[in-house]
Each structure stands twice: as C-alpha cells, then as structure tokens.
PDB file of N, CA and C in Angstrom:
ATOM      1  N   UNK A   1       4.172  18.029 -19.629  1.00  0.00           N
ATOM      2  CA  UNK A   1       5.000  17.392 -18.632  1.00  0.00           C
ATOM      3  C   UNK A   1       4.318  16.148 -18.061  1.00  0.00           C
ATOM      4  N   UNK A   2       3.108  16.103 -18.153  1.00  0.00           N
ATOM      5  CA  UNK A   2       2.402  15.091 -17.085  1.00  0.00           C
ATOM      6  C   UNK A   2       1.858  13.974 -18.047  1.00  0.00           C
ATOM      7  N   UNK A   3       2.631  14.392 -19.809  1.00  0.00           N
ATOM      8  CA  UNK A   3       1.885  13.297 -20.473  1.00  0.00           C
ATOM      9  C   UNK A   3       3.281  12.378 -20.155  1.00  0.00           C
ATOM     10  N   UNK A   4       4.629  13.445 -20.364  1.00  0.00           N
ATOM     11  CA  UNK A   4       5.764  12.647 -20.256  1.00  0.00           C
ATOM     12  C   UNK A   4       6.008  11.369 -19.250  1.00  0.00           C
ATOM     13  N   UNK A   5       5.682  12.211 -18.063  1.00  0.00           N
ATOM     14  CA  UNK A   5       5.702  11.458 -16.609  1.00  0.00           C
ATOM     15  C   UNK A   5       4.650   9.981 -17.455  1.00  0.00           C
ATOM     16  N   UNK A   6       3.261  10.510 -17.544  1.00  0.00           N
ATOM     17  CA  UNK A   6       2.651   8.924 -18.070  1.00  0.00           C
ATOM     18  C   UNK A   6       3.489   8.042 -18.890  1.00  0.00           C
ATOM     19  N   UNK A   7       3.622   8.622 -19.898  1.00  0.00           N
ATOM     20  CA  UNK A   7       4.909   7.526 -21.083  1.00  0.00           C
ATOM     21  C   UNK A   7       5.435   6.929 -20.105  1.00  0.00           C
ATOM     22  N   UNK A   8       6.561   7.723 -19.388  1.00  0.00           N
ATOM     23  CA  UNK A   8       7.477   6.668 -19.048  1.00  0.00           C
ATOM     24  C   UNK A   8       7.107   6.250 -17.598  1.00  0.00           C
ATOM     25  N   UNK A   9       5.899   6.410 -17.466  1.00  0.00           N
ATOM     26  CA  UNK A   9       4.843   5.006 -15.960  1.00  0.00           C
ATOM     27  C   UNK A   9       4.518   3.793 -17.118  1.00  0.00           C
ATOM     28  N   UNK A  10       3.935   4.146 -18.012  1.00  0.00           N
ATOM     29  CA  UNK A  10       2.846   2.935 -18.700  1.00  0.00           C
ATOM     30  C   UNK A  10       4.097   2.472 -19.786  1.00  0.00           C
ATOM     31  N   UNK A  11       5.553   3.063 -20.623  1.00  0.00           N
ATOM     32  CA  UNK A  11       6.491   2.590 -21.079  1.00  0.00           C
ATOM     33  C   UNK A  11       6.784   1.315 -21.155  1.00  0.00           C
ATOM     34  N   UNK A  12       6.868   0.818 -19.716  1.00  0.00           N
ATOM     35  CA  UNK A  12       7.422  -0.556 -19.528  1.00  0.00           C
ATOM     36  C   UNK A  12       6.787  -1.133 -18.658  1.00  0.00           C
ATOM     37  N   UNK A  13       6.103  -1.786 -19.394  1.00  0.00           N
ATOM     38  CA  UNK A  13       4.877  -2.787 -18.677  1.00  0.00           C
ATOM     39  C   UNK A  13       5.227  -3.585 -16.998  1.00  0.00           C
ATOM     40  N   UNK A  14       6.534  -4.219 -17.169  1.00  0.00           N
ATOM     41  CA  UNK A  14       7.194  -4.583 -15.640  1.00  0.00           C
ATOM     42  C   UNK A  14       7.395  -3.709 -14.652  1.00  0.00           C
ATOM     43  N   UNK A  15       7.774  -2.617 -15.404  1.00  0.00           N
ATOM     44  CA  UNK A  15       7.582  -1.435 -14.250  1.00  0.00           C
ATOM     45  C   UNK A  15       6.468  -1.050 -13.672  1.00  0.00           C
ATOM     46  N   UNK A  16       5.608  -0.950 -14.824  1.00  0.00           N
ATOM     47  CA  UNK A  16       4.057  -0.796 -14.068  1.00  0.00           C
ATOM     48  C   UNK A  16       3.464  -1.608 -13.279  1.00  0.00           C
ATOM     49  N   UNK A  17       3.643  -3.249 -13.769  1.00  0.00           N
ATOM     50  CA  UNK A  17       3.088  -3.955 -12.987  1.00  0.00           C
ATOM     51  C   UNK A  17       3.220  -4.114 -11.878  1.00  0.00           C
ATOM     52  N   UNK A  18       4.693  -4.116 -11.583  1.00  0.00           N
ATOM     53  CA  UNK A  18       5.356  -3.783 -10.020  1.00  0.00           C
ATOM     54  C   UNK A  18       5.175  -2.821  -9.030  1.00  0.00           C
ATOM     55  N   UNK A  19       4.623  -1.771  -9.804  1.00  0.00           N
ATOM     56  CA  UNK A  19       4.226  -0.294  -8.856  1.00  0.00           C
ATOM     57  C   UNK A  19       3.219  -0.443  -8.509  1.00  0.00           C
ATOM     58  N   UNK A  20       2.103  -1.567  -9.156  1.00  0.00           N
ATOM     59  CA  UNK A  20       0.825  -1.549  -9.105  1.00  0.00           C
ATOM     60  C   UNK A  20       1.157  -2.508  -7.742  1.00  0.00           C
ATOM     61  N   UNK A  21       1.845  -3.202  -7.985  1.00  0.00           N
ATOM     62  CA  UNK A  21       1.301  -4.568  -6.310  1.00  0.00           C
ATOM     63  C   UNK A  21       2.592  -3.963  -5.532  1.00  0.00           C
ATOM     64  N   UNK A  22       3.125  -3.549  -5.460  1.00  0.00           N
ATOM     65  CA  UNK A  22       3.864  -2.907  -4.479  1.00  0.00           C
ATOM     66  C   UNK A  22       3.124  -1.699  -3.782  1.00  0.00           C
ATOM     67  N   UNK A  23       2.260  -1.020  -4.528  1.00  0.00           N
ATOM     68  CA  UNK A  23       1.481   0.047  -3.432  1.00  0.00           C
ATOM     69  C   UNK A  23       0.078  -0.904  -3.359  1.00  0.00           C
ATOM     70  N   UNK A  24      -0.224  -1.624  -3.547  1.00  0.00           N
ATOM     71  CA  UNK A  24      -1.150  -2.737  -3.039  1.00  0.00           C
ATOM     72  C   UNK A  24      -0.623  -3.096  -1.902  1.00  0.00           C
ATOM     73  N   UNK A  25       0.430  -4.130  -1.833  1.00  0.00           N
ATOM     74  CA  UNK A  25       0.757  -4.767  -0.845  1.00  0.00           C
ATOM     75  C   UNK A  25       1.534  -3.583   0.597  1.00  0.00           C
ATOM     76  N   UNK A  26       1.957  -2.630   0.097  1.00  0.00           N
ATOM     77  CA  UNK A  26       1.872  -1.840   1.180  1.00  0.00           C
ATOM     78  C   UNK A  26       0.680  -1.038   1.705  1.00  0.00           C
ATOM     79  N   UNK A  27      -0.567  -1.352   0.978  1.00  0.00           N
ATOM     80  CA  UNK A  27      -1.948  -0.468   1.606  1.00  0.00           C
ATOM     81  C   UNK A  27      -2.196  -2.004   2.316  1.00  0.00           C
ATOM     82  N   UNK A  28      -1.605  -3.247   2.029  1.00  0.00           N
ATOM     83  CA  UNK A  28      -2.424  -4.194   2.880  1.00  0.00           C
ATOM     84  C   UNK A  28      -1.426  -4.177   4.535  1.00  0.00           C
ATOM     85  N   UNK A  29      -0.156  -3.942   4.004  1.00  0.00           N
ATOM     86  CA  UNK A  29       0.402  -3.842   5.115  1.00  0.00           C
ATOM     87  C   UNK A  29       0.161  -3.014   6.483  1.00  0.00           C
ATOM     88  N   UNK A  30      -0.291  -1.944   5.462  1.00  0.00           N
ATOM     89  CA  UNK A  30      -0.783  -0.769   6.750  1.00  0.00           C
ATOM     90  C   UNK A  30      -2.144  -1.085   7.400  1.00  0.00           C
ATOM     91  N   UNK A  31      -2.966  -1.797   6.716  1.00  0.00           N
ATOM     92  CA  UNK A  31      -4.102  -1.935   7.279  1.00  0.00           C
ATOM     93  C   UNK A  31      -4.131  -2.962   8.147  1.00  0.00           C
ATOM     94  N   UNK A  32      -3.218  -3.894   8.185  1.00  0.00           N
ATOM     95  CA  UNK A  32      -2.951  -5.049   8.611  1.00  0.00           C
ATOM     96  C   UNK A  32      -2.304  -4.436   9.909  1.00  0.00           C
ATOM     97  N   UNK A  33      -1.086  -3.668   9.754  1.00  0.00           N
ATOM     98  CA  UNK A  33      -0.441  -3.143  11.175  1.00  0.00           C
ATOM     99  C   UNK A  33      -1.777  -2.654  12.268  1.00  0.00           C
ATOM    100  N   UNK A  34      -2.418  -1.838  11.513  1.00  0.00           N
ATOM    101  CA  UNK A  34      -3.569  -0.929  12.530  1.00  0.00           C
ATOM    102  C   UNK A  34      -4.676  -1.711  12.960  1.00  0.00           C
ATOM    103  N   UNK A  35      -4.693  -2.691  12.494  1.00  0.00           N
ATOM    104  CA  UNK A  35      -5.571  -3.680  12.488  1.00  0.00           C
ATOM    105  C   UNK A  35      -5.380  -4.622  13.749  1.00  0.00           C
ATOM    106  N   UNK A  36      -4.106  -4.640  13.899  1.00  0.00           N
ATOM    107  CA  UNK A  36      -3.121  -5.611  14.916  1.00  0.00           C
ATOM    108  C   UNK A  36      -3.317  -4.453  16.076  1.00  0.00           C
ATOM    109  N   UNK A  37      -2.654  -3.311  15.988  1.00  0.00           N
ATOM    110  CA  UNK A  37      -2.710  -2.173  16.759  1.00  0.00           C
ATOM    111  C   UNK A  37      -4.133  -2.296  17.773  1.00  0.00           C
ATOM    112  N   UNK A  38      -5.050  -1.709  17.117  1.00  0.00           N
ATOM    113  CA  UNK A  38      -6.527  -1.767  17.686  1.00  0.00           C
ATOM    114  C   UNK A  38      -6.848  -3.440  18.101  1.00  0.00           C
ATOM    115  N   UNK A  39      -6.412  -4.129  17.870  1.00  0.00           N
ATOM    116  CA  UNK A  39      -6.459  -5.593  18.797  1.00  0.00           C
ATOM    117  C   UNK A  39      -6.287  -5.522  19.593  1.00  0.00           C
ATOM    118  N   UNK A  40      -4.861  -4.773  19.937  1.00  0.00           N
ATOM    119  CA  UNK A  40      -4.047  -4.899  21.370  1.00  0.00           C
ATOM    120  C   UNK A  40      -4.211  -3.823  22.099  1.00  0.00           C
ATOM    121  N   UNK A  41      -5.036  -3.017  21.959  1.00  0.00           N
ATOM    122  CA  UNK A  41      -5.890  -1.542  22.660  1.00  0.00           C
ATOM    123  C   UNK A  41      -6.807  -2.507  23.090  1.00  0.00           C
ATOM    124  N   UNK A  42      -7.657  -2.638  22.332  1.00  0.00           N
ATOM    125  CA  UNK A  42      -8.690  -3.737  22.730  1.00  0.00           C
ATOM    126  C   UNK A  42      -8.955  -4.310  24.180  1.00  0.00           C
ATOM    127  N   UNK A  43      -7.734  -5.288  23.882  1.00  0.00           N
ATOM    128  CA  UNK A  43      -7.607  -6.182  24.732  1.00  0.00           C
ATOM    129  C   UNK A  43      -6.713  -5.627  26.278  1.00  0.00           C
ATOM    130  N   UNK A  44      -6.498  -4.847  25.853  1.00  0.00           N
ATOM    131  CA  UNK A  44      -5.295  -4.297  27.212  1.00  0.00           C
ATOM    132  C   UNK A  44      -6.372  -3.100  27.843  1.00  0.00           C
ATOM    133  N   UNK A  45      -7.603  -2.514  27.269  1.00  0.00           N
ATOM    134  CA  UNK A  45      -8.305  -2.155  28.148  1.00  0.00           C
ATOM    135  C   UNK A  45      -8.653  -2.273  29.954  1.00  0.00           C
ATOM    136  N   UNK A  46      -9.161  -1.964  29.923  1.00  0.00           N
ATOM    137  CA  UNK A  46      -9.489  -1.580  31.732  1.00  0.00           C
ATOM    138  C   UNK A  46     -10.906  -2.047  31.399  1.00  0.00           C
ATOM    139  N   UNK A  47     -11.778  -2.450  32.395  1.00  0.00           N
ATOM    140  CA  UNK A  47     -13.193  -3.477  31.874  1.00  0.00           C
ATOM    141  C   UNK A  47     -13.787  -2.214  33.241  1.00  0.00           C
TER     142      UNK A  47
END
C-alpha cells in the first residue's frame, strides 16, 4: 500500500514539485506568524 501511495506522490513530477514548496512555504508562513506574534508580546510588555 505505501509503495502505491509513493508511485502516485513521485508519478507526476508537477505534482511533486508543488507539494514540495507548498509545505515549504507554509512552514515559512508559520514561522513568520510566531515570529511577528513574539514581537508584539515583546513589545507590549510591562518594563
């Protein structure tokens, strides 16, 4: 079953390539949100 699932990931090269920067660009997104997040903790502190 899990060779099948591979075939048809690595099958069609556009498909793959797209899955590849689409969960890229959403691990940059998230790091980027939390990143922004903890800025504005940061800064809105109590001194």
């Amino acid at each position: 079953m899990k060779f099948i699932a591979w075939q048809m990931l690595t099958g069609d090269k556009a498909k793959y390539i797209g899955l590849i920067f689409a969960i890229a660009f959403s691990t940059f997104l998230m790091s980027h949100q939390i990143s922004i997040f903890f800025g504005l903790m940061n800064r809105t502190a109590s001194q």
